[in-house]
Each structure stands twice: as structure tokens, then as C-alpha cells.
N, C-alpha and C. Protein backbone atom coordinates (compact mmCIF):
# COMPACT_ATOMS: atom_id res chain seq x y z
N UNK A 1 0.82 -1.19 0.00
CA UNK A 1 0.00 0.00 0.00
C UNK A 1 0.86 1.25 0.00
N UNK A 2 1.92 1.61 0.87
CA UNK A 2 2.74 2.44 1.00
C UNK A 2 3.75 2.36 -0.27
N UNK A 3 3.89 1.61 -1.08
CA UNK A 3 4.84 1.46 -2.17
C UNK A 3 3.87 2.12 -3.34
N UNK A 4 2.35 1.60 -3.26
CA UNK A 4 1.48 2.50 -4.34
C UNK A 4 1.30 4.05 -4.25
N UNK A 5 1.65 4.50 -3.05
CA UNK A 5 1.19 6.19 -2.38
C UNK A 5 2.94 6.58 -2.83
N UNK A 6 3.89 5.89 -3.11
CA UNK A 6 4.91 6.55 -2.94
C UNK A 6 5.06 6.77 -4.87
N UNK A 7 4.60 5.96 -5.73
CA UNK A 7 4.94 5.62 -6.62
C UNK A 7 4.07 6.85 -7.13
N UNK A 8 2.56 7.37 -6.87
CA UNK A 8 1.93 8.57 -7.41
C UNK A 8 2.58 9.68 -6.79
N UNK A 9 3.63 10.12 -6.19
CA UNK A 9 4.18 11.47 -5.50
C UNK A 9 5.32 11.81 -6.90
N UNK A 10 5.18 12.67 -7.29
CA UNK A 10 6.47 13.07 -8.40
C UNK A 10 6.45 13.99 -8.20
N UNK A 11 8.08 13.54 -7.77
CA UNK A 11 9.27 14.08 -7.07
C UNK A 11 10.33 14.83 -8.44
N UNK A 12 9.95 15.88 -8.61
CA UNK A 12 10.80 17.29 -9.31
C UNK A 12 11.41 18.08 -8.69
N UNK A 13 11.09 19.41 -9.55
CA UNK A 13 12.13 20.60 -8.93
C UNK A 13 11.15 21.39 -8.12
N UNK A 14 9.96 21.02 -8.63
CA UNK A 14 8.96 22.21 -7.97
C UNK A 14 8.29 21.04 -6.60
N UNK A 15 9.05 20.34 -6.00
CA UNK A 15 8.30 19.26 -4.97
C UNK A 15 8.31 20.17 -3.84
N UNK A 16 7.32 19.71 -3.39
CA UNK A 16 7.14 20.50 -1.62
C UNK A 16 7.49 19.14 -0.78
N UNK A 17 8.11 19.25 0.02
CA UNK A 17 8.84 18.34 1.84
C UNK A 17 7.94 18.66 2.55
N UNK A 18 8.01 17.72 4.03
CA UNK A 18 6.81 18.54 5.39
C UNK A 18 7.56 17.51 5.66
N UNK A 19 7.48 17.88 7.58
CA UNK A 19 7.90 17.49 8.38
C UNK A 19 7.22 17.21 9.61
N UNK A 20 6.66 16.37 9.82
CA UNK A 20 5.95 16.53 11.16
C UNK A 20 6.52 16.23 12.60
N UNK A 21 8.32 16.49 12.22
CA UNK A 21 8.68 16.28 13.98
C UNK A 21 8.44 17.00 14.80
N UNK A 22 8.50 16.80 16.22
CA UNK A 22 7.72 17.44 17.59
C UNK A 22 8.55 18.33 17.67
N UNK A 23 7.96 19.79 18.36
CA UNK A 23 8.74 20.83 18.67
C UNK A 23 10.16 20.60 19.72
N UNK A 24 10.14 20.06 20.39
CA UNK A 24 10.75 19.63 21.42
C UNK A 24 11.78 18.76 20.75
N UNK A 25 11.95 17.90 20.07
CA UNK A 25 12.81 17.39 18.96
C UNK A 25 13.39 18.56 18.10
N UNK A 26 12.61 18.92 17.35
CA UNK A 26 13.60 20.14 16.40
C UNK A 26 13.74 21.38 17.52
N UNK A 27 13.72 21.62 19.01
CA UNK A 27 14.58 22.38 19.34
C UNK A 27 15.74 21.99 20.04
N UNK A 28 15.96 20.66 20.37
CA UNK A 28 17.06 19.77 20.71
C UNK A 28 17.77 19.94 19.30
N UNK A 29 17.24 19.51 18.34
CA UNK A 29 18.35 19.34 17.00
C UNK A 29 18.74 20.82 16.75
N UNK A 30 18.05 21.70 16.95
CA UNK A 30 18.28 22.98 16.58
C UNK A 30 19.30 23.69 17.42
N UNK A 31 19.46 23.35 18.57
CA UNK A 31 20.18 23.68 19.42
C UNK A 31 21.90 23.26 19.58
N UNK A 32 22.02 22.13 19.32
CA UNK A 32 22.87 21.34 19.40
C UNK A 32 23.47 21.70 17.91
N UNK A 33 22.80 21.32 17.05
CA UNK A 33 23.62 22.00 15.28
C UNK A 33 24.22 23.26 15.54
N UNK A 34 23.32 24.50 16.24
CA UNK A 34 23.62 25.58 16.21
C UNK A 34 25.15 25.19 17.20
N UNK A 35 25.32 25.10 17.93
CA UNK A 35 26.03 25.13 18.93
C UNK A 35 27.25 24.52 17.72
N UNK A 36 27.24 23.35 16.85
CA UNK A 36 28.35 22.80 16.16
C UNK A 36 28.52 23.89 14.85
N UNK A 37 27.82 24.70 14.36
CA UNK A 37 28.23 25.35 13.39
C UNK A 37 29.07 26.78 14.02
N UNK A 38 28.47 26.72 15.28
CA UNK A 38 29.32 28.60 15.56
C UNK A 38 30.28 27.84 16.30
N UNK A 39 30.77 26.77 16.81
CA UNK A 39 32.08 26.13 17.64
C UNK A 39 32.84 26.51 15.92
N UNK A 40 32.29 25.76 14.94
CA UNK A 40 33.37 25.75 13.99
C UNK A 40 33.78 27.17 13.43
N UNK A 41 32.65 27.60 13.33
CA UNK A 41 33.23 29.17 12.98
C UNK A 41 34.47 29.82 13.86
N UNK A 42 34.23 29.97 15.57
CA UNK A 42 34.96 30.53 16.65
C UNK A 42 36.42 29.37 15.99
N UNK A 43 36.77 28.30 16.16
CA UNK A 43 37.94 28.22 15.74
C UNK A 43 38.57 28.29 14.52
N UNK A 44 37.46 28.53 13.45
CA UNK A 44 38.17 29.24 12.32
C UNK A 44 38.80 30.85 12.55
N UNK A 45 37.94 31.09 13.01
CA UNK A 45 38.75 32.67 13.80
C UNK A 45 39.64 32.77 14.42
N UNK A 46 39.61 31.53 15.15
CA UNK A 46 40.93 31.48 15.92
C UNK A 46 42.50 31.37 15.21
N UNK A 47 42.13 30.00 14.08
CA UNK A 47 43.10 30.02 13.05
C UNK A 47 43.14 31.32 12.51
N UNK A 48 42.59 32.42 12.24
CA UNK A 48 43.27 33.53 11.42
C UNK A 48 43.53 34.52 12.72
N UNK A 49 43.33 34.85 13.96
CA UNK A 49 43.63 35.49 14.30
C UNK A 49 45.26 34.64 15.13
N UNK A 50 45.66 33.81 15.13
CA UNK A 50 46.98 32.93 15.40
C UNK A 50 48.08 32.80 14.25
N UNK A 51 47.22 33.04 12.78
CA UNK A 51 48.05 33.63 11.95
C UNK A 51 48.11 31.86 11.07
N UNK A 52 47.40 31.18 10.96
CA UNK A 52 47.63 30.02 10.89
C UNK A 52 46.49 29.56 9.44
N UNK A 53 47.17 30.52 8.64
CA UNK A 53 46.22 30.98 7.05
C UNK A 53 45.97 29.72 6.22
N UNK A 54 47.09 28.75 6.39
CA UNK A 54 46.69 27.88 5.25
C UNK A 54 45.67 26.90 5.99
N UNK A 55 45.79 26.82 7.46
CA UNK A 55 44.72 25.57 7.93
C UNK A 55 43.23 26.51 7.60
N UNK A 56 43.06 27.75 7.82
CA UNK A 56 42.56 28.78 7.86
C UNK A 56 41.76 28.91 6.31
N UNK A 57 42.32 28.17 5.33
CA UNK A 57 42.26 28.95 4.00
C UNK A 57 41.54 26.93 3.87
N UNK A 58 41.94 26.21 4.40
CA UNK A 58 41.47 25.06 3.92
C UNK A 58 40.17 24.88 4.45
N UNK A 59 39.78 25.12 6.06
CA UNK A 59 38.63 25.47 6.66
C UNK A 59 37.44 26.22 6.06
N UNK A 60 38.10 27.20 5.05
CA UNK A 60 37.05 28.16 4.63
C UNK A 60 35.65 27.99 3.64
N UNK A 61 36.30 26.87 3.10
CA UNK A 61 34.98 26.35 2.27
C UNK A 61 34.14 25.77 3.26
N UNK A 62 33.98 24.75 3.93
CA UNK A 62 32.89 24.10 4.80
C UNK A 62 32.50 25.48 5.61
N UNK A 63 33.06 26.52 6.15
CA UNK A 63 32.65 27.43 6.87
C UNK A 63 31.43 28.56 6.04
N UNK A 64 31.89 28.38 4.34
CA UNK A 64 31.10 29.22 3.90
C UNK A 64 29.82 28.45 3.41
N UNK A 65 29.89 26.76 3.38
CA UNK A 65 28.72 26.30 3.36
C UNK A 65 27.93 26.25 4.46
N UNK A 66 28.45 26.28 5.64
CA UNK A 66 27.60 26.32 6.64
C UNK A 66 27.08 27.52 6.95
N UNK A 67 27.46 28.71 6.36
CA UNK A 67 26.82 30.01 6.87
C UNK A 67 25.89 30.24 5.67
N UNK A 68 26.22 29.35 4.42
CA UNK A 68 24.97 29.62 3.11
C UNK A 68 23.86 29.38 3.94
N UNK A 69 24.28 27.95 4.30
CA UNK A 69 22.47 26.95 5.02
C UNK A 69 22.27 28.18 6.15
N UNK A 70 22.94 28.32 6.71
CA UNK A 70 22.49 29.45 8.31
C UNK A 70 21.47 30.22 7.29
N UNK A 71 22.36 30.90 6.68
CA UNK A 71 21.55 32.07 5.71
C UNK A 71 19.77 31.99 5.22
N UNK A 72 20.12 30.34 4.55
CA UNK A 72 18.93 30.10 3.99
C UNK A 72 17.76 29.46 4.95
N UNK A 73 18.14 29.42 5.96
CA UNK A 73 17.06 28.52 7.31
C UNK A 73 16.76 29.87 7.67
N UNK A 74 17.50 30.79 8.14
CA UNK A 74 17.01 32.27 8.65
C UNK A 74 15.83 32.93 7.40
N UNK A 75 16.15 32.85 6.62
CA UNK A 75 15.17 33.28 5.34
C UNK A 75 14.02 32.13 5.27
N UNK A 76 14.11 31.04 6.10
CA UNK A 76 12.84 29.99 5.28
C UNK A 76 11.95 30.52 6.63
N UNK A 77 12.72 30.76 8.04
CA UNK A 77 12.15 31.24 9.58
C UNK A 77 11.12 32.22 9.28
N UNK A 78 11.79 33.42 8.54
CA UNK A 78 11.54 34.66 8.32
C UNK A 78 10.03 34.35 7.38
N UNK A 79 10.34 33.98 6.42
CA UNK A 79 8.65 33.37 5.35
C UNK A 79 8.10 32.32 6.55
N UNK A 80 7.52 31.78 6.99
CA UNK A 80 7.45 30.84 7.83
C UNK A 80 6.95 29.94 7.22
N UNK A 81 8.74 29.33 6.47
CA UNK A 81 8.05 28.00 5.84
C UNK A 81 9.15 26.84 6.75
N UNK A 82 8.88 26.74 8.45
CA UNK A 82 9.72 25.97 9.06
C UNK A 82 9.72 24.75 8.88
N UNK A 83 8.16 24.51 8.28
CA UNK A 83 7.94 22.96 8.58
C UNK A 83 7.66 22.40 6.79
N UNK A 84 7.27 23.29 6.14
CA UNK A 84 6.89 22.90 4.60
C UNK A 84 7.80 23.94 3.90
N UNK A 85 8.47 22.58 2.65
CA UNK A 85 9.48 23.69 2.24
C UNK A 85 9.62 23.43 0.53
N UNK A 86 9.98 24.05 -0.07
CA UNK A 86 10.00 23.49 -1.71
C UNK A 86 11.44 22.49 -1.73
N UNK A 87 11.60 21.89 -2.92
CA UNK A 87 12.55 20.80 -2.72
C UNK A 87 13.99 22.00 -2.61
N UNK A 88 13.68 23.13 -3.71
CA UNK A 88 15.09 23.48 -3.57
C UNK A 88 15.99 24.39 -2.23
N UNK A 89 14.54 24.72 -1.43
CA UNK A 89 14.73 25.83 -0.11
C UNK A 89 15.19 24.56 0.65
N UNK A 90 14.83 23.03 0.81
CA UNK A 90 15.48 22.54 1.64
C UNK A 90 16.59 22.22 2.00
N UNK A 91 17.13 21.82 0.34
CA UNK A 91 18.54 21.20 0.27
C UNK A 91 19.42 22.53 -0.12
N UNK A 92 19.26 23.73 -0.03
CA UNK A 92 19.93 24.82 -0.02
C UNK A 92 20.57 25.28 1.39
N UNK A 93 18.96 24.80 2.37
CA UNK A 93 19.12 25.21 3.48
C UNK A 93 19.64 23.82 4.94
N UNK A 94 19.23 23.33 4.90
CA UNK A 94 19.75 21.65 5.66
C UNK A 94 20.74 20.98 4.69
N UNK A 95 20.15 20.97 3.66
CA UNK A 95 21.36 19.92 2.56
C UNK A 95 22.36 21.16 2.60
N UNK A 96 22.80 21.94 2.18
CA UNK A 96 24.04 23.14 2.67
C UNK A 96 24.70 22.69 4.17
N UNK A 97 24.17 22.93 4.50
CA UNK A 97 24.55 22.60 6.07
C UNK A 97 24.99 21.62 6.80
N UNK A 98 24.10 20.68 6.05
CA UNK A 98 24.43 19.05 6.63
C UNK A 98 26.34 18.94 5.41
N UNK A 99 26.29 19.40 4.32
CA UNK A 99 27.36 19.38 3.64
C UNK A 99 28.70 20.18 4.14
N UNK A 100 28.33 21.11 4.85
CA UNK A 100 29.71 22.01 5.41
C UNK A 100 30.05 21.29 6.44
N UNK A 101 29.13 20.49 7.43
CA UNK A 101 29.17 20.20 8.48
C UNK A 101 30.33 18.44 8.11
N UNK A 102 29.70 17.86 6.96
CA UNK A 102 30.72 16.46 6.49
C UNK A 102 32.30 16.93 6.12
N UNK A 103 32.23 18.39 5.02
CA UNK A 103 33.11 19.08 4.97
C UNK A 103 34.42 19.20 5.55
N UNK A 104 33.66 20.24 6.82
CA UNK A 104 34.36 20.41 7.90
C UNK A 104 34.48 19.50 8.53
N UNK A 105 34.42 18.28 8.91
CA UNK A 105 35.20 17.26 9.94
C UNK A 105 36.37 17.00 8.97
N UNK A 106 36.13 17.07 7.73
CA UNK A 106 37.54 16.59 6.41
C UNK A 106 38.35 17.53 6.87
N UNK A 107 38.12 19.13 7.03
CA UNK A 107 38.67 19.80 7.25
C UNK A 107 39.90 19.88 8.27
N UNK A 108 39.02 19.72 9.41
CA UNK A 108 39.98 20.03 11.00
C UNK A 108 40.47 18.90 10.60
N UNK A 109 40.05 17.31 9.92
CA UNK A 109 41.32 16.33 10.23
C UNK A 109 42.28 16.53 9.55
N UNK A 110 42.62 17.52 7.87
CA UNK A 110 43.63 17.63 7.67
C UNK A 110 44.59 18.77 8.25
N UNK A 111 43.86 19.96 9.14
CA UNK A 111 44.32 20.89 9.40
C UNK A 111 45.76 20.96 10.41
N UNK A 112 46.51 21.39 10.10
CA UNK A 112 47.70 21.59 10.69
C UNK A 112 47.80 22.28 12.66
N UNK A 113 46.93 22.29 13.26
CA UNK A 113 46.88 22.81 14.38
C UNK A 113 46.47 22.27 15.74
N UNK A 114 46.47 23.02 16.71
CA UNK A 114 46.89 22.40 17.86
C UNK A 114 45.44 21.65 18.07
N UNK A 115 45.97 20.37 19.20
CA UNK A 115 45.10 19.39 19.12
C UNK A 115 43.55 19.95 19.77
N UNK A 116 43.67 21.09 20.46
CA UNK A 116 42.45 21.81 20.92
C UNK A 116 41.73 22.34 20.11
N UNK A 117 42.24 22.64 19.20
CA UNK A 117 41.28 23.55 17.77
C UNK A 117 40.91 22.52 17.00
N UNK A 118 42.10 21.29 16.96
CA UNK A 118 41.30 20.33 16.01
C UNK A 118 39.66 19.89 16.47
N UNK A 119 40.18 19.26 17.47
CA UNK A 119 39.43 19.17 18.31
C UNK A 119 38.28 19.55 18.31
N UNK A 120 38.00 20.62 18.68
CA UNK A 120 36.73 21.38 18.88
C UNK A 120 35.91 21.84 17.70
N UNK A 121 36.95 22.43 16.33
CA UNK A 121 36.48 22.24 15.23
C UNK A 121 35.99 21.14 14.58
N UNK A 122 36.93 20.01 14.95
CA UNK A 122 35.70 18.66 14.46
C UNK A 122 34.63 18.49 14.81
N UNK A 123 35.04 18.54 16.26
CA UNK A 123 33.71 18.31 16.75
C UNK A 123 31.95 19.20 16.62
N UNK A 124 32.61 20.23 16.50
CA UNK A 124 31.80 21.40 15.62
C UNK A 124 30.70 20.65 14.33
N UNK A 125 32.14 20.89 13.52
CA UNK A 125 31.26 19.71 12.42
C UNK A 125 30.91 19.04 12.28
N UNK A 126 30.84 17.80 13.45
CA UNK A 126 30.00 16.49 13.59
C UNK A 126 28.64 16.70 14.34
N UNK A 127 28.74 18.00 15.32
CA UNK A 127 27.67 18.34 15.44
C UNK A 127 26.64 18.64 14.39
N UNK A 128 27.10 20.04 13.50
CA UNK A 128 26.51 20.71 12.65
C UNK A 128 26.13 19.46 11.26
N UNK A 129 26.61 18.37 11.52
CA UNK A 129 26.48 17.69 9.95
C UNK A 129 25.23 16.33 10.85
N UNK A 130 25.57 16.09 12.03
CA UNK A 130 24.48 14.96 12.08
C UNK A 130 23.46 16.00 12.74
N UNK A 131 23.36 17.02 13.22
CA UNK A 131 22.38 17.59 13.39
C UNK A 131 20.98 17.97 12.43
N UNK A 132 21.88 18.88 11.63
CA UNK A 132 21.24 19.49 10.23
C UNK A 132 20.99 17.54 9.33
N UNK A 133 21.60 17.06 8.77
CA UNK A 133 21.13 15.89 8.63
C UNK A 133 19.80 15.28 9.01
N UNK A 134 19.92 14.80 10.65
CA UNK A 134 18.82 14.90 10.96
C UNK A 134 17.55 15.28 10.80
N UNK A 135 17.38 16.66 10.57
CA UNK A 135 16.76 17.32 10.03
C UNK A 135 16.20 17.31 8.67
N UNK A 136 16.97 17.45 8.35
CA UNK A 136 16.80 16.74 6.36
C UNK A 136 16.09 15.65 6.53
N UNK A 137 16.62 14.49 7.34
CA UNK A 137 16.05 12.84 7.16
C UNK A 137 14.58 13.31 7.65
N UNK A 138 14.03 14.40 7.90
CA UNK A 138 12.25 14.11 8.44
C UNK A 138 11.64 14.85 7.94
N UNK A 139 12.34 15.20 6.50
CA UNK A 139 11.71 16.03 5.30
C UNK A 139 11.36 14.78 4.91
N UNK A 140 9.72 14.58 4.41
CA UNK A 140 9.08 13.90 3.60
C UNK A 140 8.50 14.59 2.33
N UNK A 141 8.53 13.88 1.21
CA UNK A 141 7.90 14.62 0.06
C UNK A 141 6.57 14.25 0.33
N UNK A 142 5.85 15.18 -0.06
CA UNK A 142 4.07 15.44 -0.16
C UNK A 142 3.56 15.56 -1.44
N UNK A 143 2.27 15.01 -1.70
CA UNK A 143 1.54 15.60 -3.07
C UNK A 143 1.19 16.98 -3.23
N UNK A 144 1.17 17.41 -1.83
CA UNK A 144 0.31 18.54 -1.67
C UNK A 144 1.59 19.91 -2.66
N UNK A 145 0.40 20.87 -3.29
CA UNK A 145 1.45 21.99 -4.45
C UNK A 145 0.58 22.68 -3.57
């Protein structure tokens, strides 16, 4: 029955997601991501204000995907489309995010610096990538346009 309901949903560019997790769930996930995307930012800062440019310069891509998704979740908040989203506002905004967040753990493990920044920057990104992830995984596609 569930294989016939999945087979009439077509899934394009113009698809709408919904989510029906509990508030109390997406403010645990929300909380905890947030907390792993600004850890990674604060020790990317740290690398440039220590002078430490090339770990600094390798960091910078996952840092600028994770502030796209920040960007684009603050803009989906702002429309209040928290819970229903088009296919491409999602994966711009969680799929971005959940991607800086896989990124960045590549990152801090090749990065040249002390084991506290690695450290905390990974861990940053393992937050920010199974968090936001998370999130993504309880996007369901809908018929509903």
C-alpha cells in the first residue's frame, strides 16, 4: 500500500517536503547544530587570528557552506516555511549545512593545528552535519502543491 502512495508522488524541482517532527525534537536538533556550526566558525577565527592561514584557507569552504544553510534557514524562519518547504529551499538550506558540516570534519582532520582547535572544530562539524542531517532525514515529500 505504501509502495502505491509513494509511486503517485512526483518528485521534481517544484516538490514540496513537510515534516511533522515534535517541537521539542527540532529544538534539541536545533540547538545542538547551532552550537556545532558557531564552535566551527569561533575556531576558524581562531586560526586567522593565530596567523595560521593555510589551515585557515582550507577550513574556509565548509565554513562558507555552513553560513549559506544558516543564511537560507534564517530566510525559510523569516517566510514561515519551518515545517513545509519546496525541494530546492530545503537542500539549499539543511542539505548546505548538513554538507559544510561532512566538509568540515575533512577539514579540521587535515588541518595543521593544535590538538584543541582540532578538536573542537571537528567536533563542531560532527555536530553541525548529524544535526542538520537529521533534520533533512524528516523532510518527507508530499503531493500537496
Amino acid at each position: 500500500m505504501r509502495l502505491e502512495k509513494s509511486a503517485t508522488v512526483n518528485e521534481g524541482a517544484d516538490s514540496i517536503y513537510k515534516t511533522d517532527i515534535s517541537d521539542a525534537r527540532w529544538i534539541a536538533y536545533d540547538i545542538l547544530g547551532n552550537i556545532g556550526w558557531i564552535t566551527y566558525l569561533a575556531m576558524l577565527a581562531k586560526m586567522i587570528r593565530d596567523r595560521e592561514y593555510g589551515n585557515a584557507a582550507v577550513s574556509t569552504a565548509p565554513a562558507a557552506l555552513m553560513i549559506t544553510g544558516v543564511a537560507e534557514l534564517i530566510s525559510e524562519r523569516i517566510e514561515g516555511l519551518d515545517r513545509v518547504l519546496p525541494k530546492a529551499r530545503l537542500y539549499r538550506g539543511f542539505g548546505v549545512l548538513t554538507l559544510g558540516g561532512i566538509t568540515g570534519i575533512a577539514a579540521s582532520a587535515v588541518a595543521d593545528s593544535s590538538k584543541m582547535t582540532k578538536s573542537a572544530m571537528g567536533g563542531g562539524a560532527v555536530l553541525c552535519a548529524v544535526f542538520a542531517g537529521l533534520l533533512l532525514g524528516k523532510y518527507k515529500i508530499t503531493d500537496d502543491k
